[in-house]
Protein backbone atom coordinates (compact mmCIF):
# COMPACT_ATOMS: atom_id res chain seq x y z
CA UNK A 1 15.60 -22.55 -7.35
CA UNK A 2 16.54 -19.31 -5.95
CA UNK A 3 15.06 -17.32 -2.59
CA UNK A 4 12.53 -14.95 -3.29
CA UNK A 5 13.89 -11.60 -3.22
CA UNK A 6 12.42 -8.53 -0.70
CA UNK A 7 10.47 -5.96 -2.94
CA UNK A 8 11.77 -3.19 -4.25
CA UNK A 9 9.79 -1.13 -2.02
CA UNK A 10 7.99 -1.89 1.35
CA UNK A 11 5.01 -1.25 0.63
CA UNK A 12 1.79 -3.03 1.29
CA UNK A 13 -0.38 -2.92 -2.05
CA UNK A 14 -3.92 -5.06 -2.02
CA UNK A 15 -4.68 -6.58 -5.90
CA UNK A 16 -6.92 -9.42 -4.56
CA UNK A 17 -10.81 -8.77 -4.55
CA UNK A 18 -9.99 -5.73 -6.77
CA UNK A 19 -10.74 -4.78 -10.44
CA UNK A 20 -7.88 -7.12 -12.25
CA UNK A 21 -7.77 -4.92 -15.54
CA UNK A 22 -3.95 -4.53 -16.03
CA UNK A 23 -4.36 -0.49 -16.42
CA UNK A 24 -6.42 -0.56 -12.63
CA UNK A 25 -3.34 -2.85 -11.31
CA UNK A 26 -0.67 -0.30 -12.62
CA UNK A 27 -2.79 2.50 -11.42
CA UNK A 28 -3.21 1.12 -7.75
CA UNK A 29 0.75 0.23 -7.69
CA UNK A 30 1.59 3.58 -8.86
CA UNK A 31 -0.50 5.63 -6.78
CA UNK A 32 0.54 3.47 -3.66
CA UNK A 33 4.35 4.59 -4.69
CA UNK A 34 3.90 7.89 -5.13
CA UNK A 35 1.57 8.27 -1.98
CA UNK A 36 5.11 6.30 0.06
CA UNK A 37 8.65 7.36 -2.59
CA UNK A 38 7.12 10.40 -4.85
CA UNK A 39 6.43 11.03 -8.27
CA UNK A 40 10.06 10.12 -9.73
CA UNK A 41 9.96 6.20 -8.65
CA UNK A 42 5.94 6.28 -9.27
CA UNK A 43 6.74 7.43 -12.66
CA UNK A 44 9.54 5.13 -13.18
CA UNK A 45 7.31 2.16 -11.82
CA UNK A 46 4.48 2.80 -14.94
CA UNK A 47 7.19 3.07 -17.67
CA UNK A 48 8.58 0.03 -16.53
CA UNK A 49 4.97 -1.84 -16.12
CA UNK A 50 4.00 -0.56 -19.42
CA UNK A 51 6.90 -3.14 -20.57
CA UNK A 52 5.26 -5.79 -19.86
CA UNK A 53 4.61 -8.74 -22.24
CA UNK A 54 2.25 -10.25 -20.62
CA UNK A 55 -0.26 -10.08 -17.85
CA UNK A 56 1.46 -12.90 -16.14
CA UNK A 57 4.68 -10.59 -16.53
CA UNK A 58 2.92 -7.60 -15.03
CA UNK A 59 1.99 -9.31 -11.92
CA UNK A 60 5.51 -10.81 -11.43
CA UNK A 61 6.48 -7.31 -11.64
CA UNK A 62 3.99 -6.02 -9.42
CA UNK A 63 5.16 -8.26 -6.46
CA UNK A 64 8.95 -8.03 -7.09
CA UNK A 65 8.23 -4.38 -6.55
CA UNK A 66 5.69 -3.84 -3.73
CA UNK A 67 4.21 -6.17 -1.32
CA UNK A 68 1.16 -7.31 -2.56
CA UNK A 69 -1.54 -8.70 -0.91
């Protein structure tokens, strides 16, 4: 098994004790990146969430992006 690897971004993003709805988790990440890198890599960040097959797959790629917590 591989290391984990650091998140794209250091940022600090809290999903626990929070609405779990896949479209509030996207919404939280991307506002937290746009608030920290700007509207490009927010942007970037939803396209690539809205990818996701599963909601399983969306929270891996939550946390390889931001640090969530």
């Amino acid at each position: 098994m591989s290391e984990p690897s650091e998140p794209t971004y250091d940022i600090d993003v809290q999903l626990s004790e929070t609405d779990g709805n896949a479209f509030a988790i996207i919404g939280r990440v991307k506002r937290a990146i746009q608030k920290e890198e700007g509207a490009d890599a927010a942007r970037r960040f939803s396209e690539q969430a809205m990818l996701s097959e599963s909601y399983d797959d969306l929270l891996q790629f939550c946390m390889r992006t931001v640090n969530v917590t």
